[in-house]
Protein backbone atom coordinates (compact mmCIF):
# COMPACT_ATOMS: atom_id res chain seq x y z
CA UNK A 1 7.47 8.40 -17.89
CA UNK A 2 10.16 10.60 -16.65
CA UNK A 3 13.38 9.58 -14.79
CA UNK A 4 13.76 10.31 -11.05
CA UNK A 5 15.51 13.67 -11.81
CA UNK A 6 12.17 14.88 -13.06
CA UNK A 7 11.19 15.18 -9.80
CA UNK A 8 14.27 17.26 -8.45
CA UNK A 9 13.94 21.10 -8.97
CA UNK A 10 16.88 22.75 -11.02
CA UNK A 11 18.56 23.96 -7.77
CA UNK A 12 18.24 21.88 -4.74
CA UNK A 13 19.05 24.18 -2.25
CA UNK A 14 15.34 25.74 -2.84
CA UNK A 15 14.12 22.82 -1.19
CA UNK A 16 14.56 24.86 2.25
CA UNK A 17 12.67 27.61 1.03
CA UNK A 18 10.38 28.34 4.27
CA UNK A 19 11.14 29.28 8.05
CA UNK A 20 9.97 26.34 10.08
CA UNK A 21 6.74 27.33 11.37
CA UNK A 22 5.56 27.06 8.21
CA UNK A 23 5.05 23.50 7.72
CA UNK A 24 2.28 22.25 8.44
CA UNK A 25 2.86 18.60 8.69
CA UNK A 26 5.35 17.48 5.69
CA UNK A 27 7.88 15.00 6.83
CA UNK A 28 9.46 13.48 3.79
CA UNK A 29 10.38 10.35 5.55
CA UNK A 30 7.19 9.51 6.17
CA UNK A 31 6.16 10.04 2.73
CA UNK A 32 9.06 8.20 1.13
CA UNK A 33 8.66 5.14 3.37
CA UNK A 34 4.71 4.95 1.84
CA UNK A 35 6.12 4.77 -1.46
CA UNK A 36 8.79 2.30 -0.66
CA UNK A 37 5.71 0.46 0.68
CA UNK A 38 4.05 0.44 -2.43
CA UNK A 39 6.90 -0.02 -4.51
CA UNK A 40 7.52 -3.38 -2.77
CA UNK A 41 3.72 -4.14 -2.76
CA UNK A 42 3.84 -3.49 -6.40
CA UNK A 43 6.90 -5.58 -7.13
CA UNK A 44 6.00 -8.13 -5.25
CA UNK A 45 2.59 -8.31 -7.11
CA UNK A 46 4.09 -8.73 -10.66
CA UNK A 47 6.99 -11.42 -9.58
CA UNK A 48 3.93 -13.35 -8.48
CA UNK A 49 1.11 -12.54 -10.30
CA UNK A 50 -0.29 -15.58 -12.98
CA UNK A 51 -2.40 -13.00 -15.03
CA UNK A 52 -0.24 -11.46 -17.36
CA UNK A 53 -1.83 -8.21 -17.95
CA UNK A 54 -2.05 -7.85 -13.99
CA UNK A 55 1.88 -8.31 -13.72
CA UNK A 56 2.92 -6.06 -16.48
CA UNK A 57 0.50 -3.11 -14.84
CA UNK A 58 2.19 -3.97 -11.39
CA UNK A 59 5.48 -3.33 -12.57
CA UNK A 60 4.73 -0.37 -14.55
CA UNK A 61 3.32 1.02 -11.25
CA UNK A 62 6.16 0.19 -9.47
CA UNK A 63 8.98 1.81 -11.43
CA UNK A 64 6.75 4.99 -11.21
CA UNK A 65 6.87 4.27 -7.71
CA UNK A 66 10.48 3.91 -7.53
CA UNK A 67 10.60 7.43 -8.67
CA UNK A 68 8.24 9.15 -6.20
CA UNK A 69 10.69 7.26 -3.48
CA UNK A 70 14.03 9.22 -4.95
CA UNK A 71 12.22 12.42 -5.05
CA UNK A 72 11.03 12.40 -1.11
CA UNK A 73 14.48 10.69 -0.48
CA UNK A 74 16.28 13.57 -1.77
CA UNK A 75 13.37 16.16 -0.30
CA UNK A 76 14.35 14.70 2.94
CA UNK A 77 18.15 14.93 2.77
CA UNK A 78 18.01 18.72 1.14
CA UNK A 79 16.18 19.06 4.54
CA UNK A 80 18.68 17.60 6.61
CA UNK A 81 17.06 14.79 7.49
CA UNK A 82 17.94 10.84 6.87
CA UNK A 83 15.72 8.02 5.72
CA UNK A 84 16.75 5.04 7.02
CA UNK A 85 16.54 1.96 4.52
CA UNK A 86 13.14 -0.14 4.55
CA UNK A 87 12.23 -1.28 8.38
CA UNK A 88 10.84 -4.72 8.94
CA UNK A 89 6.91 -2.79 9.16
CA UNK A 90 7.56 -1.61 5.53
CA UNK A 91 8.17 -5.20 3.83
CA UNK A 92 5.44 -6.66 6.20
CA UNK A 93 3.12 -4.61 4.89
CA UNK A 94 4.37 -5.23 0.95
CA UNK A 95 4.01 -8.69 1.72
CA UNK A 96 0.59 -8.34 3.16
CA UNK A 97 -0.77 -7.67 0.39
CA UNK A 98 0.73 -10.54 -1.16
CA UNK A 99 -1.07 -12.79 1.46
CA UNK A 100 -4.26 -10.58 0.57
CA UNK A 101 -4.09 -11.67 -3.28
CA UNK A 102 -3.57 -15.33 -2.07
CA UNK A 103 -6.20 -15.46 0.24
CA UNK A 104 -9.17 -12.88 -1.44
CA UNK A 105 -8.21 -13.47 -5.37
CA UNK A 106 -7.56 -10.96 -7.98
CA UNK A 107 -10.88 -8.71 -8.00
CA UNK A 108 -10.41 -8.01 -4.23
CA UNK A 109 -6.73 -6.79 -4.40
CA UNK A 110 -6.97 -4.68 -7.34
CA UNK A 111 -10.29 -2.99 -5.32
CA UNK A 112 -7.99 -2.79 -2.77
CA UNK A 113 -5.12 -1.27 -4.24
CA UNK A 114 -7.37 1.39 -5.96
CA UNK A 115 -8.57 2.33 -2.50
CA UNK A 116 -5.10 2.66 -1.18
CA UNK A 117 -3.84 4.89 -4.30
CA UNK A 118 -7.50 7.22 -3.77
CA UNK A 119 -5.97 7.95 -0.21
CA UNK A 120 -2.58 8.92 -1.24
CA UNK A 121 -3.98 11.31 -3.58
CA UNK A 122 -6.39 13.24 -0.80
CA UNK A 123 -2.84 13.11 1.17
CA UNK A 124 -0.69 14.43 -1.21
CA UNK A 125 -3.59 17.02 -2.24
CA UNK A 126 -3.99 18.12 1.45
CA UNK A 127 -0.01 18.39 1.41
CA UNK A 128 -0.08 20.92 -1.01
CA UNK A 129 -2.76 23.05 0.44
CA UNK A 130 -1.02 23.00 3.65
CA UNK A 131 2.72 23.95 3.22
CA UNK A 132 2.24 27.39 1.19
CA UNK A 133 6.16 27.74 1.44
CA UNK A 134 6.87 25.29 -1.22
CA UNK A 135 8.63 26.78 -4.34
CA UNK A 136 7.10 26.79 -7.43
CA UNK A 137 9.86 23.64 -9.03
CA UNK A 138 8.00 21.76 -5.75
CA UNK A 139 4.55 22.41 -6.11
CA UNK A 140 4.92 21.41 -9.56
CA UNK A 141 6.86 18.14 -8.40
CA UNK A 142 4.35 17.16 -6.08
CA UNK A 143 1.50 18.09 -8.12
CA UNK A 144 3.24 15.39 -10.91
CA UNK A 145 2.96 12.85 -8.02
CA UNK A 146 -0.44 13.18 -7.86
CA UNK A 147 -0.78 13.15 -11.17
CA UNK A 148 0.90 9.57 -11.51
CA UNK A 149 -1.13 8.68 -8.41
CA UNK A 150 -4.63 9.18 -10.15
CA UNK A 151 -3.09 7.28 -13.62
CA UNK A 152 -2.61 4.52 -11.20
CA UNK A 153 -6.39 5.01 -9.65
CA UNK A 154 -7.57 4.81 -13.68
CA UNK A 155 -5.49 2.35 -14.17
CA UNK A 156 -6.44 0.39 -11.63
CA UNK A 157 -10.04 0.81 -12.22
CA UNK A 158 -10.11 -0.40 -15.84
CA UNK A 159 -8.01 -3.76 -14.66
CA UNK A 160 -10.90 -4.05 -11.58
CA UNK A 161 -13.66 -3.89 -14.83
CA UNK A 162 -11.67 -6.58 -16.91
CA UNK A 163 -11.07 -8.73 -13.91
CA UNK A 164 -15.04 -8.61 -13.14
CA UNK A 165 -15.70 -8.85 -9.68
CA UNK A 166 -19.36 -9.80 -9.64
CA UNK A 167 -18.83 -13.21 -8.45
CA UNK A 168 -16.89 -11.82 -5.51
CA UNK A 169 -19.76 -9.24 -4.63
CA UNK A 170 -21.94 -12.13 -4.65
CA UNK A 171 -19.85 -13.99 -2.38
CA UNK A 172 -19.01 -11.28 0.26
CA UNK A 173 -22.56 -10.23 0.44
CA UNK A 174 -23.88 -13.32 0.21
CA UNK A 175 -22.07 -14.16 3.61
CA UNK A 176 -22.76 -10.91 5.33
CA UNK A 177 -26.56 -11.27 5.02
CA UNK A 178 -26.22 -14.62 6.46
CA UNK A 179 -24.07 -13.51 9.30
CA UNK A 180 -26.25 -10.81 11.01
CA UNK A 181 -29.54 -13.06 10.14
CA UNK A 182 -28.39 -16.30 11.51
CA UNK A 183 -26.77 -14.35 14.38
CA UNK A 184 -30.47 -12.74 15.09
CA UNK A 185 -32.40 -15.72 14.95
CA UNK A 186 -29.89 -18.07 17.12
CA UNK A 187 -30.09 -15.40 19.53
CA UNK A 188 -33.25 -15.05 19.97
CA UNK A 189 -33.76 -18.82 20.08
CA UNK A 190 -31.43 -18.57 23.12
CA UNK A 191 -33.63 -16.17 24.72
CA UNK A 192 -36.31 -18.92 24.80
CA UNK A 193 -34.51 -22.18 24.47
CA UNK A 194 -32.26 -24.12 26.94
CA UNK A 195 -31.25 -27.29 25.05
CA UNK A 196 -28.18 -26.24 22.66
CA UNK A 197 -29.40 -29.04 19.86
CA UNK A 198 -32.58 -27.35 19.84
CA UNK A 199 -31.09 -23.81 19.22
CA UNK A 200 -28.47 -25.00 16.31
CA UNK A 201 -31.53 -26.91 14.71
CA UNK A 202 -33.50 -23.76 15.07
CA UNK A 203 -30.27 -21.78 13.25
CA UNK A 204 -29.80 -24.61 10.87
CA UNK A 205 -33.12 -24.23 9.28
CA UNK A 206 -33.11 -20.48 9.19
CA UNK A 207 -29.87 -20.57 7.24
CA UNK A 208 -31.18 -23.39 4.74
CA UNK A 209 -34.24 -21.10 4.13
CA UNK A 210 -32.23 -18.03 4.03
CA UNK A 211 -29.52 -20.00 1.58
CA UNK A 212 -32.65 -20.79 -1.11
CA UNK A 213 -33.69 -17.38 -0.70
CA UNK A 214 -31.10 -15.65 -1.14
CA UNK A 215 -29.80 -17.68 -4.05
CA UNK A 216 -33.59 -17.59 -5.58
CA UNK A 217 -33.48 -13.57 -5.18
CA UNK A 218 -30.11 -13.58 -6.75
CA UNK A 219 -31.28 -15.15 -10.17
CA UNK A 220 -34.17 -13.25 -10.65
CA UNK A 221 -32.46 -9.87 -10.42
CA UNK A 222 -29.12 -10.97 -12.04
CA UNK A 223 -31.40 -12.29 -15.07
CA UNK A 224 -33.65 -9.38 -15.21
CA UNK A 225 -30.71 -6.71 -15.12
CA UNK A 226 -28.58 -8.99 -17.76
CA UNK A 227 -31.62 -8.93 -20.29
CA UNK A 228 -32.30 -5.07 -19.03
CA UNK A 229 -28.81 -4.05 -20.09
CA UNK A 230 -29.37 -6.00 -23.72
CA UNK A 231 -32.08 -4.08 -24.84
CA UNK A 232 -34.92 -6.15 -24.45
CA UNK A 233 -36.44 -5.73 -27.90
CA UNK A 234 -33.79 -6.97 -29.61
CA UNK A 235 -32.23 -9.78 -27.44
CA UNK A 236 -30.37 -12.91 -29.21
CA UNK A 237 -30.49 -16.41 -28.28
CA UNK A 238 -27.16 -16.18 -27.32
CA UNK A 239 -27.43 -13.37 -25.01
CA UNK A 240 -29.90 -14.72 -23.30
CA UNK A 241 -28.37 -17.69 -22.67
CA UNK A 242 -25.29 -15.52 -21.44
CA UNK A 243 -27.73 -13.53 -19.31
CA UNK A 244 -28.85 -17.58 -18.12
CA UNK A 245 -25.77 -18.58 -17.38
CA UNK A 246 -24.71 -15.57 -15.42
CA UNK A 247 -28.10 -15.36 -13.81
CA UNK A 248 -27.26 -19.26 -12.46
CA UNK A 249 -23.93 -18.49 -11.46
CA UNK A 250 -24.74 -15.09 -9.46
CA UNK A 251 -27.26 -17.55 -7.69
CA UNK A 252 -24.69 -20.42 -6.86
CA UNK A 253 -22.41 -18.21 -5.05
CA UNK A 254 -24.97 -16.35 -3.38
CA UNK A 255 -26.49 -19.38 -2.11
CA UNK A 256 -22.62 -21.04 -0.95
CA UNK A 257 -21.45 -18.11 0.49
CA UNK A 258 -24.72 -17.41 2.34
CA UNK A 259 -24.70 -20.66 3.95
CA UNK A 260 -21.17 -20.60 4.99
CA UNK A 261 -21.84 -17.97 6.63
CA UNK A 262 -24.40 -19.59 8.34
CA UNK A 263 -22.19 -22.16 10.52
CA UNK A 264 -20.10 -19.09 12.86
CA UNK A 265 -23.08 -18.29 14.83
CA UNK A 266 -24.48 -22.15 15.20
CA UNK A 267 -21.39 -24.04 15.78
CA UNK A 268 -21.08 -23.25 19.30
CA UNK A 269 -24.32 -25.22 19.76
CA UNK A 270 -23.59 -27.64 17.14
CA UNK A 271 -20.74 -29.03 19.73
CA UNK A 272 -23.29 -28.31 22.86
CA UNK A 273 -22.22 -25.39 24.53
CA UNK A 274 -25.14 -23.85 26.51
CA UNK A 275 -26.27 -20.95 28.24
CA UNK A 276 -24.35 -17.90 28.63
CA UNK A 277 -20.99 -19.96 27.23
CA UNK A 278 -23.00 -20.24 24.22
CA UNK A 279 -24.13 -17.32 23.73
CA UNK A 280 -20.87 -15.32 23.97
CA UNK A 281 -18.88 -17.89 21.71
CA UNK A 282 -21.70 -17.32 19.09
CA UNK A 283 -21.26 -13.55 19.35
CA UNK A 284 -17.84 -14.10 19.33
CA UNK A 285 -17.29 -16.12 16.67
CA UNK A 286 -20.32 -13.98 14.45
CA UNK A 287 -18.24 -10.48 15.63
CA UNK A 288 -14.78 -11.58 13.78
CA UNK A 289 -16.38 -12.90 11.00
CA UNK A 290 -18.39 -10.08 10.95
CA UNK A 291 -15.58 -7.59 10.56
CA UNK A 292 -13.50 -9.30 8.29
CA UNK A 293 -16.60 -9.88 5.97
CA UNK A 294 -17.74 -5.70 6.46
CA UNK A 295 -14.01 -4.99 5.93
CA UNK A 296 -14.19 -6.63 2.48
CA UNK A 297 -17.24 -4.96 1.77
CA UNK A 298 -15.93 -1.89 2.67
CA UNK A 299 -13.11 -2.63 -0.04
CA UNK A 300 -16.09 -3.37 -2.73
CA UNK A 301 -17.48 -0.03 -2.01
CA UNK A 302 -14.37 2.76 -2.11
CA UNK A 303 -14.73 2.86 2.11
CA UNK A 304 -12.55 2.57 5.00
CA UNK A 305 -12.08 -1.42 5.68
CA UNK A 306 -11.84 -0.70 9.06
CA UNK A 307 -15.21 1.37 9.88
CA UNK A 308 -17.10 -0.71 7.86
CA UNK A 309 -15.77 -3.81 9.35
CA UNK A 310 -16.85 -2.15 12.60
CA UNK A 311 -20.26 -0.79 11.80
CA UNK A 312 -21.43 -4.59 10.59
CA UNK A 313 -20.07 -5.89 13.71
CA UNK A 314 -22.54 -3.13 15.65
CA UNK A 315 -25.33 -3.80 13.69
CA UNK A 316 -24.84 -7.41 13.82
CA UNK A 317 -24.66 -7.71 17.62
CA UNK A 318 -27.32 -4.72 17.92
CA UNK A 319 -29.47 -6.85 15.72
CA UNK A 320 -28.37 -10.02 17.99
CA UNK A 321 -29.21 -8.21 21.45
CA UNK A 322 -32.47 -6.86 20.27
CA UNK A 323 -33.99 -10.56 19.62
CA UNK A 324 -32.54 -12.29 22.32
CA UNK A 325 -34.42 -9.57 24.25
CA UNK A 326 -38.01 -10.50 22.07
CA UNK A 327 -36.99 -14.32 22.83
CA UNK A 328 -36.71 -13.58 26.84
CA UNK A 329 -39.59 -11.44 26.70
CA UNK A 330 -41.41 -14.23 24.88
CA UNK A 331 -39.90 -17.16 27.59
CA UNK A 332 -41.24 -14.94 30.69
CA UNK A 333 -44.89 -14.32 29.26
CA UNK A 334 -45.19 -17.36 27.35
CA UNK A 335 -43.64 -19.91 29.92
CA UNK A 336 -41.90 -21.53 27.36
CA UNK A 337 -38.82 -23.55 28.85
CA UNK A 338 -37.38 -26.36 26.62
């Protein structure tokens, strides 16, 4: 890679190359404090990181990083403007991601971090279109930016294939299923039931018969798409025992993380709370667990965290509402009151 001066055209001064109105909306501050953001993130990533390969790649990425933070520094002073040093929001959100590797493993951050690195490319993209006064020595700056930008995004891709995040799609889904399914059923048991025992019971054995489902399901098509993907004409003994073992494994986590996510919606009637206090602590306790889970499951799928942390939260509560309805309907006609 180049040094920072690679960035910096051969006469600074053409950095104020356009009248004002002409920007659209480039404020090198802004842009230099994101890259100071992931420079940190990336730093602190390879100090910490156990996998070797992982911390080498972090700190590559980071001294790149380093060098997109010079060039917006020195875009930003050409323009008569000051960047302050690092703010207390900048190193919280470095170390946030920290706390994100500790807490969601390896497979999770990388996805992560290529998601992040996707949206500074549209950025820096839609920069470019927008701000037709740049010189020629910027464009071709910025365009190098982006360049590095979608290295890291390949980069970052081929670690998320080595790390192999199966297990952790297993997990995360696993959960999510059991979240707006449990949910559904315990409140719909509440639209017929009164007697909390009755209603966790109720929730209980949903989730057991969801958990052997689910982790039944999970075999099958984990097996069948292992000996798929080996050409099943010619498979070894020893890749189908590979295909076994994953097959059994894919099912075990399934089958955990499904009934984990079992217990938020029951436990409020596990420890007896009834009625409408019941009810709203179950929906409560379902809706946060229900956007964290979507948010890591928007991660797994190249989306916004955030929207699809919110849409599984609708269409676990829509999902919720619409049974409790069928159980209050069925408690009115059928006269069932226990």
């Amino acid at each position: 890679m180049d040094d920072a001066s690679s960035f910096l055209p051969d006469d600074p001064t053409r950095f104020i190359s356009w009248e004002p109105s002409q920007i659209m909306e480039l404020d090198p501050r802004k842009e230099a404090r994101n890259e100071t953001v992931d420079m940190l993130t990336y730093r602190i990533l390879a100090s910490h990181e156990k996998d070797p390969e992982l911390s080498q790649l972090m700190q590559r990425l980071a001294d790149v990083e380093s060098k997109h933070v010079a060039f917006w520094a020195s875009f930003a002073r050409e323009m008569g403007l000051e960047v302050k040093p690092s703010r207390l929001r900048t190193k919280l959100l470095a170390k946030g991601y920290s706390a994100f590797r500790r807490l969601f493993g390896l497979s999770l951050t990388v996805k992560l971090l290529e998601l992040h690195e996707e949206t500074a490319i549209r950025e820096y993209s839609r920069l470019l279109e927008e701000n037709p006064g740049l010189t020629p020595e910027q464009k071709m700056s910025l365009e190098k930016i982006i360049g590095d930008e979608k290295d890291h995004e390949l980069e970052l891709i081929n670690e998320e294939l080595r790390v192999n995040p199966e297990g952790v799609r297993d997990a995360v889904y696993g959960m999510s299923d059991a979240l707006v399914e449990v949910l559904a059923a315990v409140s719909g048991l509440a639209g017929v039931l009164i007697r909390p025992l009755l209603i966790a019971i109720g929730g209980l054995i949903v989730g057991a018969s969801g958990t052997l489902s689910m982790g039944a399901g999970a075999y099958v098509s984990t097996q069948s798409e292992k000996e798929l993907s080996a050409n099943s004409d010619s498979v070894s003994s020893n890749e189908g025992k590979r295909a076994h073992a994953s097959a059994v494994k894919s099912a075990l986590i399934t089958s955990a993380s499904y009934f984990v996510g079992v217990f938020p919606p029951v436990l409020p009637y596990i420890f007896s709370a009834s009625g409408l206090l019941g009810l709203l602590l179950s929906y409560t306790a379902s809706a946060i667990s229900l956007f964290l889970v979507g948010s890591l499951v928007g991660i797994l799928s190249g989306v916004n965290p955030i929207h699809r942390g919110t849409e599984m939260v609708v269409i676990g509560i829509g999902a919720a509402l619409a049974t409790h309805g069928i159980g209050l309907l069925a408690s009115y006609y059928l006269h069932v009151n226990v």
